[in-house]
PDB file of N, CA and C in Angstrom:
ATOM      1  N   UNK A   1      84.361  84.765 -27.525  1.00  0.00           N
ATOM      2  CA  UNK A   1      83.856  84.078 -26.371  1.00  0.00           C
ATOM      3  C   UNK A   1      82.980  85.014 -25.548  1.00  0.00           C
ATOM      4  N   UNK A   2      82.089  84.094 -24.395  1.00  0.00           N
ATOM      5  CA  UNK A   2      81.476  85.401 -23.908  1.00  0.00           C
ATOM      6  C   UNK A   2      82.142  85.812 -22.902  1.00  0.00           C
ATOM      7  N   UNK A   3      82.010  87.016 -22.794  1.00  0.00           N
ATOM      8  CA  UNK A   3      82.522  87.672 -21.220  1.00  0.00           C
ATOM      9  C   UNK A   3      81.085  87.768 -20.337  1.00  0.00           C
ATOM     10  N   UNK A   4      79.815  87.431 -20.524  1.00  0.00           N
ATOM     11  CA  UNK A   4      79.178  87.539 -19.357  1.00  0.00           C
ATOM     12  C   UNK A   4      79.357  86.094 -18.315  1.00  0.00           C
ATOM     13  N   UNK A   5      79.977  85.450 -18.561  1.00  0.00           N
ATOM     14  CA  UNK A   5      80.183  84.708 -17.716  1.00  0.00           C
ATOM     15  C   UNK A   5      81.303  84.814 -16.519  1.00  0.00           C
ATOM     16  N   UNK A   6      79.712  84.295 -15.433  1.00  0.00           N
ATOM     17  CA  UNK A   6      80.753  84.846 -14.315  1.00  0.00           C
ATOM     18  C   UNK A   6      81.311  83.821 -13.091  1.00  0.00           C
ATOM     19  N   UNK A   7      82.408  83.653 -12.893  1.00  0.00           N
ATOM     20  CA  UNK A   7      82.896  82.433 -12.469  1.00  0.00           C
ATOM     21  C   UNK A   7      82.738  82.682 -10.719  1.00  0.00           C
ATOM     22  N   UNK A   8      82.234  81.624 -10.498  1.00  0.00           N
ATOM     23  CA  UNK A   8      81.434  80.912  -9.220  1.00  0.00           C
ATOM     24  C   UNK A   8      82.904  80.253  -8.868  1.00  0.00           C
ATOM     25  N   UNK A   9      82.655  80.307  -7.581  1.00  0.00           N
ATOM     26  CA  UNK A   9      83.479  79.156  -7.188  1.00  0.00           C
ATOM     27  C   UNK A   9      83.342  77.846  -7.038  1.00  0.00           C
ATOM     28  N   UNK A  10      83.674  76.766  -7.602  1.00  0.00           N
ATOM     29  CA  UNK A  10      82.784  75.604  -7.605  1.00  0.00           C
ATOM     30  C   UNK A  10      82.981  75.072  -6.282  1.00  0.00           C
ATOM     31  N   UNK A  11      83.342  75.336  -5.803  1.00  0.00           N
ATOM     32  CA  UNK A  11      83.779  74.367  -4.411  1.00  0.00           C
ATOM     33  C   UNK A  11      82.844  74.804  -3.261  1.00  0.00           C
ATOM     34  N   UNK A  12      82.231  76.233  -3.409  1.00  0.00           N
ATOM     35  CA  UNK A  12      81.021  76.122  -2.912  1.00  0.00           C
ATOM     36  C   UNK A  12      79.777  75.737  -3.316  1.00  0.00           C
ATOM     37  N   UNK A  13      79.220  75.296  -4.887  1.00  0.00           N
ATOM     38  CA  UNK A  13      78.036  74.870  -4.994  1.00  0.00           C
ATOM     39  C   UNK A  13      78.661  73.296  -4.945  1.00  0.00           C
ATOM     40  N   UNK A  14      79.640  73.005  -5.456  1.00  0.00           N
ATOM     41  CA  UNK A  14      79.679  71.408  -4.808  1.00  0.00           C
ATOM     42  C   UNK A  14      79.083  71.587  -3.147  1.00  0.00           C
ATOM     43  N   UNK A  15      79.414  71.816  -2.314  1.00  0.00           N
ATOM     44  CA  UNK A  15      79.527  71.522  -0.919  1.00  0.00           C
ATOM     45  C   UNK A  15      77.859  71.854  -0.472  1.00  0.00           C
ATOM     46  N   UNK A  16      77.165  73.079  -1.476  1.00  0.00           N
ATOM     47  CA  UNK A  16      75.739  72.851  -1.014  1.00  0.00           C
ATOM     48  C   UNK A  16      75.180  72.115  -1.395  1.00  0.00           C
ATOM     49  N   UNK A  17      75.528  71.690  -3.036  1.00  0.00           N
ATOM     50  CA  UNK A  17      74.589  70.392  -3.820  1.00  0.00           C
ATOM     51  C   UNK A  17      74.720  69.228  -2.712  1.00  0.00           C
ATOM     52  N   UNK A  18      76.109  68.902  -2.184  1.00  0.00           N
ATOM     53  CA  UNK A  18      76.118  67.894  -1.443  1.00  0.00           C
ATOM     54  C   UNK A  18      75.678  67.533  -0.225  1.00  0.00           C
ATOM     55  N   UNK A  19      75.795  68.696   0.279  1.00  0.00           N
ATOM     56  CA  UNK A  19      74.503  69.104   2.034  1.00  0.00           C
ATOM     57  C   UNK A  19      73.229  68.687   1.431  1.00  0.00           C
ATOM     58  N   UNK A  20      72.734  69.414   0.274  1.00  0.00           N
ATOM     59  CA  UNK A  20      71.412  69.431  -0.063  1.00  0.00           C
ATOM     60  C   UNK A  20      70.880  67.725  -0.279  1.00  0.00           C
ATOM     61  N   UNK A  21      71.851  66.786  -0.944  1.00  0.00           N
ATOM     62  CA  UNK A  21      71.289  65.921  -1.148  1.00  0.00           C
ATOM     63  C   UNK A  21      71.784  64.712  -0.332  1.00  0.00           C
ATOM     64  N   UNK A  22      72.660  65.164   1.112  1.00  0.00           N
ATOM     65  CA  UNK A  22      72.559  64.293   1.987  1.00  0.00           C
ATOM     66  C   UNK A  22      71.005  64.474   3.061  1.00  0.00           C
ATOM     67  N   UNK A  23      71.187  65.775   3.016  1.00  0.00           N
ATOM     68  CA  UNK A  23      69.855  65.983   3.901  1.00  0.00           C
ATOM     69  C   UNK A  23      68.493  65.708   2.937  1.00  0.00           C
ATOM     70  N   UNK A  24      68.744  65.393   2.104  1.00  0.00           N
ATOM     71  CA  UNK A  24      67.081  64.618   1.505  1.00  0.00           C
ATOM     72  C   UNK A  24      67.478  62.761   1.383  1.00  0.00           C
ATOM     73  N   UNK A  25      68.539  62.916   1.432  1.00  0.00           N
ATOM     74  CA  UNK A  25      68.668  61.449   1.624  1.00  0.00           C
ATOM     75  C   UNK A  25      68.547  61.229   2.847  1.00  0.00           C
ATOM     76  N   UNK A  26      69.249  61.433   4.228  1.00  0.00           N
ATOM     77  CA  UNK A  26      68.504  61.538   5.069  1.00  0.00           C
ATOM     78  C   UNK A  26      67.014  61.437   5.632  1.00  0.00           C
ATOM     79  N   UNK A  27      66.505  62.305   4.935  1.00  0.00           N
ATOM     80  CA  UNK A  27      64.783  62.852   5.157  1.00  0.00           C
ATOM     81  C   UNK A  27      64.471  61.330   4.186  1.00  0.00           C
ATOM     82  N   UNK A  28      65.048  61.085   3.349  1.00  0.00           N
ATOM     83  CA  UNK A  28      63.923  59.676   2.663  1.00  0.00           C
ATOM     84  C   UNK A  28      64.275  58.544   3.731  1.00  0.00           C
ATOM     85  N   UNK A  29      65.118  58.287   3.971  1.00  0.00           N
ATOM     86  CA  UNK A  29      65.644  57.419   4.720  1.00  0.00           C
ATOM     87  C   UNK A  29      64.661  57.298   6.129  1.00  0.00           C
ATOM     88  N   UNK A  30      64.649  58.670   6.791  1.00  0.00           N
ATOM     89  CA  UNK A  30      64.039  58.361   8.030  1.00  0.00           C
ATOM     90  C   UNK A  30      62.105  58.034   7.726  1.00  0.00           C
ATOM     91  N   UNK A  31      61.815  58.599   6.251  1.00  0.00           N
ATOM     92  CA  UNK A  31      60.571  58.507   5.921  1.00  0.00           C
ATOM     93  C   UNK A  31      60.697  56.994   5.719  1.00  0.00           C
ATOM     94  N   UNK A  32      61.212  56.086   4.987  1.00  0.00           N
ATOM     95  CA  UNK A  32      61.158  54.363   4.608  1.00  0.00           C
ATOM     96  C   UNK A  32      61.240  53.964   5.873  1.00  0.00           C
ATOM     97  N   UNK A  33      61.748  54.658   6.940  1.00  0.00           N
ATOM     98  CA  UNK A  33      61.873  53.202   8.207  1.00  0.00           C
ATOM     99  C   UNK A  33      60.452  53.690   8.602  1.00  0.00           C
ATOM    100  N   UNK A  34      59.845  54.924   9.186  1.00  0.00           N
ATOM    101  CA  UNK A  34      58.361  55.055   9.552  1.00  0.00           C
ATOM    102  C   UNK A  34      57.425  54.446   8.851  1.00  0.00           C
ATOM    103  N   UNK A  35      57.455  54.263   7.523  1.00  0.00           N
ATOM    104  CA  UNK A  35      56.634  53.944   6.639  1.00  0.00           C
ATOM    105  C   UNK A  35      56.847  52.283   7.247  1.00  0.00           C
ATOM    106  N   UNK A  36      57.880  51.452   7.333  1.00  0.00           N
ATOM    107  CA  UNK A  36      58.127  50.499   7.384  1.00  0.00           C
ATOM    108  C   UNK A  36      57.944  49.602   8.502  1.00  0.00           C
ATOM    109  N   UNK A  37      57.846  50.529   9.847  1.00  0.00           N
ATOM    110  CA  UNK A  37      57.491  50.120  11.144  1.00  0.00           C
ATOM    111  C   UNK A  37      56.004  50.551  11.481  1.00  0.00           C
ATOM    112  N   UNK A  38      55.717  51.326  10.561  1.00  0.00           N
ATOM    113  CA  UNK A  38      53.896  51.433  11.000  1.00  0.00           C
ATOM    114  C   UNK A  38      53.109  50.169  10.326  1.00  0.00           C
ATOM    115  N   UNK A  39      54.038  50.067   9.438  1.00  0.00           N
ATOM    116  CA  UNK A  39      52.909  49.255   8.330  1.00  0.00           C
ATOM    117  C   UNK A  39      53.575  47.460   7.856  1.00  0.00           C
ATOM    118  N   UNK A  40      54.951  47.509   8.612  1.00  0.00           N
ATOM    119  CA  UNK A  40      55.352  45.818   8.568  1.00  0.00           C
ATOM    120  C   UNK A  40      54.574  44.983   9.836  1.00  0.00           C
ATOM    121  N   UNK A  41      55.286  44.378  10.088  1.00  0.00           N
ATOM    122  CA  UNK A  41      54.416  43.463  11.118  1.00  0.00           C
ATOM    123  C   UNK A  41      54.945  43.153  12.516  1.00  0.00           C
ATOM    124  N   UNK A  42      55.872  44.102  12.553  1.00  0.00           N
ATOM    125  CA  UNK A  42      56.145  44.525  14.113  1.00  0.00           C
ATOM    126  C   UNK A  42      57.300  43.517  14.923  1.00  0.00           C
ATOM    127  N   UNK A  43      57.408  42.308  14.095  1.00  0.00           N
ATOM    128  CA  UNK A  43      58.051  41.378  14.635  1.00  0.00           C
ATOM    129  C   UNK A  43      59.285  41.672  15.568  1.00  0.00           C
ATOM    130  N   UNK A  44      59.799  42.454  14.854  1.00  0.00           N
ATOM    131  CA  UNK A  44      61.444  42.995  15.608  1.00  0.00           C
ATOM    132  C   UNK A  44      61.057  43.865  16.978  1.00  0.00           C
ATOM    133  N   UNK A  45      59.979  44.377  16.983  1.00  0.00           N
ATOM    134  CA  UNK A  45      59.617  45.529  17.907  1.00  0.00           C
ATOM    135  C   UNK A  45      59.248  44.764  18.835  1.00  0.00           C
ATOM    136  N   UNK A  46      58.136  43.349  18.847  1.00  0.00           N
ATOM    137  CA  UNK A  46      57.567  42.953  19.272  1.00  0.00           C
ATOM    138  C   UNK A  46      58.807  42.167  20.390  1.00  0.00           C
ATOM    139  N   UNK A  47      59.532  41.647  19.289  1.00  0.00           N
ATOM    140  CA  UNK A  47      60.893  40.486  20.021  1.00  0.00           C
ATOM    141  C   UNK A  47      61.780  41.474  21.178  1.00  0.00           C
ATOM    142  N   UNK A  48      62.097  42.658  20.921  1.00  0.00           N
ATOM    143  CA  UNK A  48      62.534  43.578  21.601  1.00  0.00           C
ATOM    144  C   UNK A  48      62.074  44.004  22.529  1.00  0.00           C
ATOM    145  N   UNK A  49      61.146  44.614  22.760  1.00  0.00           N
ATOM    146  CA  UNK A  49      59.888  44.468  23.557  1.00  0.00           C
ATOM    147  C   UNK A  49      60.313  43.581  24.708  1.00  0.00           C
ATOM    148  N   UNK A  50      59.749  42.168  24.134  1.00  0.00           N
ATOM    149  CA  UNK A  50      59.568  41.251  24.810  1.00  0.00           C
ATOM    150  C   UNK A  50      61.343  40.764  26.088  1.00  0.00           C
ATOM    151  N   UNK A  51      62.482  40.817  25.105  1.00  0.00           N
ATOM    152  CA  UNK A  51      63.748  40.603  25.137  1.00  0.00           C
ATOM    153  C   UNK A  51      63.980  41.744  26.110  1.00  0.00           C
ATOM    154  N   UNK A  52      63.714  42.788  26.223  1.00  0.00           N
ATOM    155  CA  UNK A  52      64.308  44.158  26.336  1.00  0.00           C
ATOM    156  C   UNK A  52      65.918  44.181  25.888  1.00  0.00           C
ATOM    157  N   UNK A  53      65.690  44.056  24.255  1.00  0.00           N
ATOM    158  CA  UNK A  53      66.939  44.248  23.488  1.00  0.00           C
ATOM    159  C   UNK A  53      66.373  45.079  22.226  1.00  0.00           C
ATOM    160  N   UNK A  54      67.327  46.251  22.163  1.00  0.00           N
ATOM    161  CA  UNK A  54      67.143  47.340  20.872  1.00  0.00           C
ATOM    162  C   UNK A  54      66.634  46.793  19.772  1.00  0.00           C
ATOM    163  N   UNK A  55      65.759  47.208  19.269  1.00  0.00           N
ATOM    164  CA  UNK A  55      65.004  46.694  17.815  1.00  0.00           C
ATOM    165  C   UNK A  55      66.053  46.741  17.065  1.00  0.00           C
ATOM    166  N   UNK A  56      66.805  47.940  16.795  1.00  0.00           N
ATOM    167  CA  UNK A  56      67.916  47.922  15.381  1.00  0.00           C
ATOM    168  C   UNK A  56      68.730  46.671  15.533  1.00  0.00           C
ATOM    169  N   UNK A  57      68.984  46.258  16.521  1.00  0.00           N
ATOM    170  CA  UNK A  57      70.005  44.855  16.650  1.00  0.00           C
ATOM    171  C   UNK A  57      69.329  43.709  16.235  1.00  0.00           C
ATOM    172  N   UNK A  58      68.061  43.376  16.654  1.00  0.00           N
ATOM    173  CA  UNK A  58      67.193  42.765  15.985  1.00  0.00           C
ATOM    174  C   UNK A  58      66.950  42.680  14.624  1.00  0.00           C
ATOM    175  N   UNK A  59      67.097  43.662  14.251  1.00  0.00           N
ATOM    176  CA  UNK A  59      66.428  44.070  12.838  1.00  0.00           C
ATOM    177  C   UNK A  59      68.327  43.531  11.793  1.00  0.00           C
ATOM    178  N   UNK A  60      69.066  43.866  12.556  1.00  0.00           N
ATOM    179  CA  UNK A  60      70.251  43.440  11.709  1.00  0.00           C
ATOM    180  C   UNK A  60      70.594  42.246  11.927  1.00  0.00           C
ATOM    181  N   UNK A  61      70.329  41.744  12.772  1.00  0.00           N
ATOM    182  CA  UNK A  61      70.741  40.042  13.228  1.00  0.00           C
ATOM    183  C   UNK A  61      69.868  39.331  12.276  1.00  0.00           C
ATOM    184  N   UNK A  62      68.367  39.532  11.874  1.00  0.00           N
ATOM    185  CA  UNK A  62      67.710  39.489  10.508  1.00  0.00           C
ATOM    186  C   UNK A  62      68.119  39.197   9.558  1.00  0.00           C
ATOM    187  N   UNK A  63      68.675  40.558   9.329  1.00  0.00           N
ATOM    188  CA  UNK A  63      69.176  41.010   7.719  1.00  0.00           C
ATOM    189  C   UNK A  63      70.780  39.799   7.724  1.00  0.00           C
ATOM    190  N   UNK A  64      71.650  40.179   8.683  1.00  0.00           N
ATOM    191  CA  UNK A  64      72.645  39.455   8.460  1.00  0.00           C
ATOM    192  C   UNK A  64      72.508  38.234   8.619  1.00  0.00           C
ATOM    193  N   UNK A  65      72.198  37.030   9.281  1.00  0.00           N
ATOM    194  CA  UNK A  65      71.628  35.884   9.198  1.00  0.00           C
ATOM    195  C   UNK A  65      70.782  35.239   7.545  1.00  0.00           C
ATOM    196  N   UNK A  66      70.028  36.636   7.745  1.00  0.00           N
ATOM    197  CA  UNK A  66      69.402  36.089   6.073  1.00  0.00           C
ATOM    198  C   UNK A  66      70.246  36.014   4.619  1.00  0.00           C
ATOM    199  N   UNK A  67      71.483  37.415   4.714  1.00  0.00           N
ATOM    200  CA  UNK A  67      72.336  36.947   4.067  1.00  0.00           C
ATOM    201  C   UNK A  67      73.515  35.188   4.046  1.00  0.00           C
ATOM    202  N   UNK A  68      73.653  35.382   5.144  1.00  0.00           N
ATOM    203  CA  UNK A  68      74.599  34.323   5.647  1.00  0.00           C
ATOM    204  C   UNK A  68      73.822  32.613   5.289  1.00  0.00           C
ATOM    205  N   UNK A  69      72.375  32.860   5.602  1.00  0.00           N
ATOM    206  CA  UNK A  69      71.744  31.585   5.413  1.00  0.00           C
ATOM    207  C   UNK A  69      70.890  31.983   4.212  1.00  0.00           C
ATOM    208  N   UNK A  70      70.746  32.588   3.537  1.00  0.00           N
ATOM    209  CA  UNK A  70      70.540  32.726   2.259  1.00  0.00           C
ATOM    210  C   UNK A  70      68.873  32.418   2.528  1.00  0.00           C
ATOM    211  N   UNK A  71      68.572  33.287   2.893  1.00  0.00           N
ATOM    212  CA  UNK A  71      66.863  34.127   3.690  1.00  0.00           C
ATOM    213  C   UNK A  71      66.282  33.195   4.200  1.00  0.00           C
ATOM    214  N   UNK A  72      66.713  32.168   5.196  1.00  0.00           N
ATOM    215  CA  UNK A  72      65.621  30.748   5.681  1.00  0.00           C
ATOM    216  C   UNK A  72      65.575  31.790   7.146  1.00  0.00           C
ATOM    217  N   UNK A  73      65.991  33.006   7.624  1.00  0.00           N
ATOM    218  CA  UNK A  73      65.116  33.602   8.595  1.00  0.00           C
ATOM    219  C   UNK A  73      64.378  34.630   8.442  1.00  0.00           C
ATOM    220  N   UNK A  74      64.025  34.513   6.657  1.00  0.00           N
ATOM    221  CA  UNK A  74      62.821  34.885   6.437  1.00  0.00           C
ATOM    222  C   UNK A  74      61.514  34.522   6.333  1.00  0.00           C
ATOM    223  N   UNK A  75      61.781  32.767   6.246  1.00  0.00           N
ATOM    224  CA  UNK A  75      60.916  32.146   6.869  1.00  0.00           C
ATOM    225  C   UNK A  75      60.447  32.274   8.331  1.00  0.00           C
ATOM    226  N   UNK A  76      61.169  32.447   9.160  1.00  0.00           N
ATOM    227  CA  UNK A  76      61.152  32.414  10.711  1.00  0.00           C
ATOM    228  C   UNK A  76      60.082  33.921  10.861  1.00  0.00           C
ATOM    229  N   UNK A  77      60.913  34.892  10.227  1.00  0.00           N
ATOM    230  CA  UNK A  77      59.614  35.967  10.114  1.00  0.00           C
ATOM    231  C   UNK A  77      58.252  36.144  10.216  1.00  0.00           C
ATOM    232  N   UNK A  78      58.148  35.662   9.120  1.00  0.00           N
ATOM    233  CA  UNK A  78      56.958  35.652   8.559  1.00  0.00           C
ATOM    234  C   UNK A  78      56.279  34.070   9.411  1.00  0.00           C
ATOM    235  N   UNK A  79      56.569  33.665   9.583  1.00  0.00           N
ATOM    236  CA  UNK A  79      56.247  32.433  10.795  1.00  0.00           C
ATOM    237  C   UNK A  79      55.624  33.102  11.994  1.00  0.00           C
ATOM    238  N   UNK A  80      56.403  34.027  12.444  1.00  0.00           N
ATOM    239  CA  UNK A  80      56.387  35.001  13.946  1.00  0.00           C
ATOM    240  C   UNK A  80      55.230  35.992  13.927  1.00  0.00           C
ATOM    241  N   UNK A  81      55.015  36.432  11.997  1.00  0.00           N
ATOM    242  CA  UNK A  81      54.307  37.589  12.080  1.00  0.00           C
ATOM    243  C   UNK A  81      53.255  37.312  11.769  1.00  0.00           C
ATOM    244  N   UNK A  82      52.892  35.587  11.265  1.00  0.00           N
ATOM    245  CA  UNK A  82      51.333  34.889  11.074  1.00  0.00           C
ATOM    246  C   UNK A  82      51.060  34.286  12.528  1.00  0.00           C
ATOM    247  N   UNK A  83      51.738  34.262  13.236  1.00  0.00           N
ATOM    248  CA  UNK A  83      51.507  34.012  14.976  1.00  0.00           C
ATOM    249  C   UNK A  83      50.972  34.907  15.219  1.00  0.00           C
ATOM    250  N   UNK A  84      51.731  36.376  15.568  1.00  0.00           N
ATOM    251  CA  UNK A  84      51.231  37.551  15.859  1.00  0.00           C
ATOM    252  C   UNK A  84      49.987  37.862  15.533  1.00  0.00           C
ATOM    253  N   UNK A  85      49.374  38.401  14.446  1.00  0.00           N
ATOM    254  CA  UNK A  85      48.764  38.590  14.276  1.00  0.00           C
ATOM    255  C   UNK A  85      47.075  37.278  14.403  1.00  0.00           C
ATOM    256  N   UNK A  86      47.607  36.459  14.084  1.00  0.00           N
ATOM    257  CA  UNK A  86      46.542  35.525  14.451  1.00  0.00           C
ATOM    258  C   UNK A  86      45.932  35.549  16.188  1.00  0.00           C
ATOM    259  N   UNK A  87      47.153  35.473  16.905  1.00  0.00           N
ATOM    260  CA  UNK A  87      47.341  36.072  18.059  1.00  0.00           C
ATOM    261  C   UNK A  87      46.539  37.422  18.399  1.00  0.00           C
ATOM    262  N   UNK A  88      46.687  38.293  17.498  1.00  0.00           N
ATOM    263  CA  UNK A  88      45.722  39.483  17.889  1.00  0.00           C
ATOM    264  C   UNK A  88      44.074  39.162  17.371  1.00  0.00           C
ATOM    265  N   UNK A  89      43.894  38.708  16.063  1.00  0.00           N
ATOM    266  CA  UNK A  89      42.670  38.439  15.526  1.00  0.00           C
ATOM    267  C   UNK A  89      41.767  37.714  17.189  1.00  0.00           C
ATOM    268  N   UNK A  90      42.552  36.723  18.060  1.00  0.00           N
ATOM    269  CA  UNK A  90      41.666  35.645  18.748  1.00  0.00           C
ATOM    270  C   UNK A  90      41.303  36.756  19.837  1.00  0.00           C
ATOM    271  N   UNK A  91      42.335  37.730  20.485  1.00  0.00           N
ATOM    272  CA  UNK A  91      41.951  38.589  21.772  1.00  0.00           C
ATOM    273  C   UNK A  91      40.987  39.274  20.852  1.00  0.00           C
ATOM    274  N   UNK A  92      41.116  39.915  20.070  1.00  0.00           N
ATOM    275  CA  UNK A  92      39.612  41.024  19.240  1.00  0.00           C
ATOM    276  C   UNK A  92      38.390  40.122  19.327  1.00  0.00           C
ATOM    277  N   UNK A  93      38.802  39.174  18.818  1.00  0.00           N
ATOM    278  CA  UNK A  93      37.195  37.938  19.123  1.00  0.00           C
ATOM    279  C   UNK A  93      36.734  37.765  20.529  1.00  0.00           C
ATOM    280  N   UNK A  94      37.422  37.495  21.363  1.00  0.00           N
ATOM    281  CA  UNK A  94      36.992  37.333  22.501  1.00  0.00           C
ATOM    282  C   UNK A  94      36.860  38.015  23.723  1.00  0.00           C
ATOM    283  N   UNK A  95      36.856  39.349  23.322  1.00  0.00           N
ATOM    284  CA  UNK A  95      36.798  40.691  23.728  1.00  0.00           C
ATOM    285  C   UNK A  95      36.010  41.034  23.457  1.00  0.00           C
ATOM    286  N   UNK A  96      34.659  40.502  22.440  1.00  0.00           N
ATOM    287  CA  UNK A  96      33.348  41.498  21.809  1.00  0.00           C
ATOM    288  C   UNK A  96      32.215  41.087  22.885  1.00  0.00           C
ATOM    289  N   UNK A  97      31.272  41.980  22.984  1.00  0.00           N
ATOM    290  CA  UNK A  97      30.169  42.155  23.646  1.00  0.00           C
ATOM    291  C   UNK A  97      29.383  40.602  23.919  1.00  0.00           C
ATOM    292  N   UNK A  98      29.342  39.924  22.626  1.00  0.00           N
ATOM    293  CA  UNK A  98      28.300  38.936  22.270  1.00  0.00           C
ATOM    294  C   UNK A  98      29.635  37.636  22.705  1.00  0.00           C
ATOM    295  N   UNK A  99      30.164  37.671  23.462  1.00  0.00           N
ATOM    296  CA  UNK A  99      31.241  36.330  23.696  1.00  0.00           C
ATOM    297  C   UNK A  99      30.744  36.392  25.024  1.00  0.00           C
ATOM    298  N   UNK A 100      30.307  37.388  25.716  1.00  0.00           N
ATOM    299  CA  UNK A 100      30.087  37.156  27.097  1.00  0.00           C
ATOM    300  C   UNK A 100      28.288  36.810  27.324  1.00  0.00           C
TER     301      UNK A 100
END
């Protein structure tokens, strides 16, 4: 057998492998919600906003509702977020130089 082997304690590379890959899970995690609030359609932010009630509560009253009703307030969404934005398209129009 060999004798250059040299015994580690496993109970410390468990405990860094596992730091190591909570803190990149972490780090992806906080990267998908930025990615997800720059570039979705704001609806939850917008309702919050408006409500002055925390987006994350928003954002789970969503998710859980859509489970529970089996995604018909994902219709409501996307309802809110073709408002919105249509909503922004009409102020950009009527805000340009040549409207006045």
């Amino acid at each position: 057998m060999c004798k250059l082997k040299e015994k580690i304690p496993s109970g410390i590379i468990n405990k860094d492998i596992s730091i190591s890959i909570y803190a990149i899970f972490v780090q992806l995690l906080r990267i998908m919600q930025e990615f997800f609030e720059k570039y979705a359609f704001g609806v939850c932010n917008r309702l919050g906003e408006k409500f002055r009630i925390p987006t994350s509560s928003i954002r789970l009253f969503f998710i859980y509702s859509s489970f529970l009703t089996f995604g018909s307030p994902v219709i409501l969404y996307l309802a809110l977020a073709f408002i919105m934005n249509f909503r922004k398209v009409l102020r950009r129009r009527n805000n340009t130089l040549w409207y006045y």
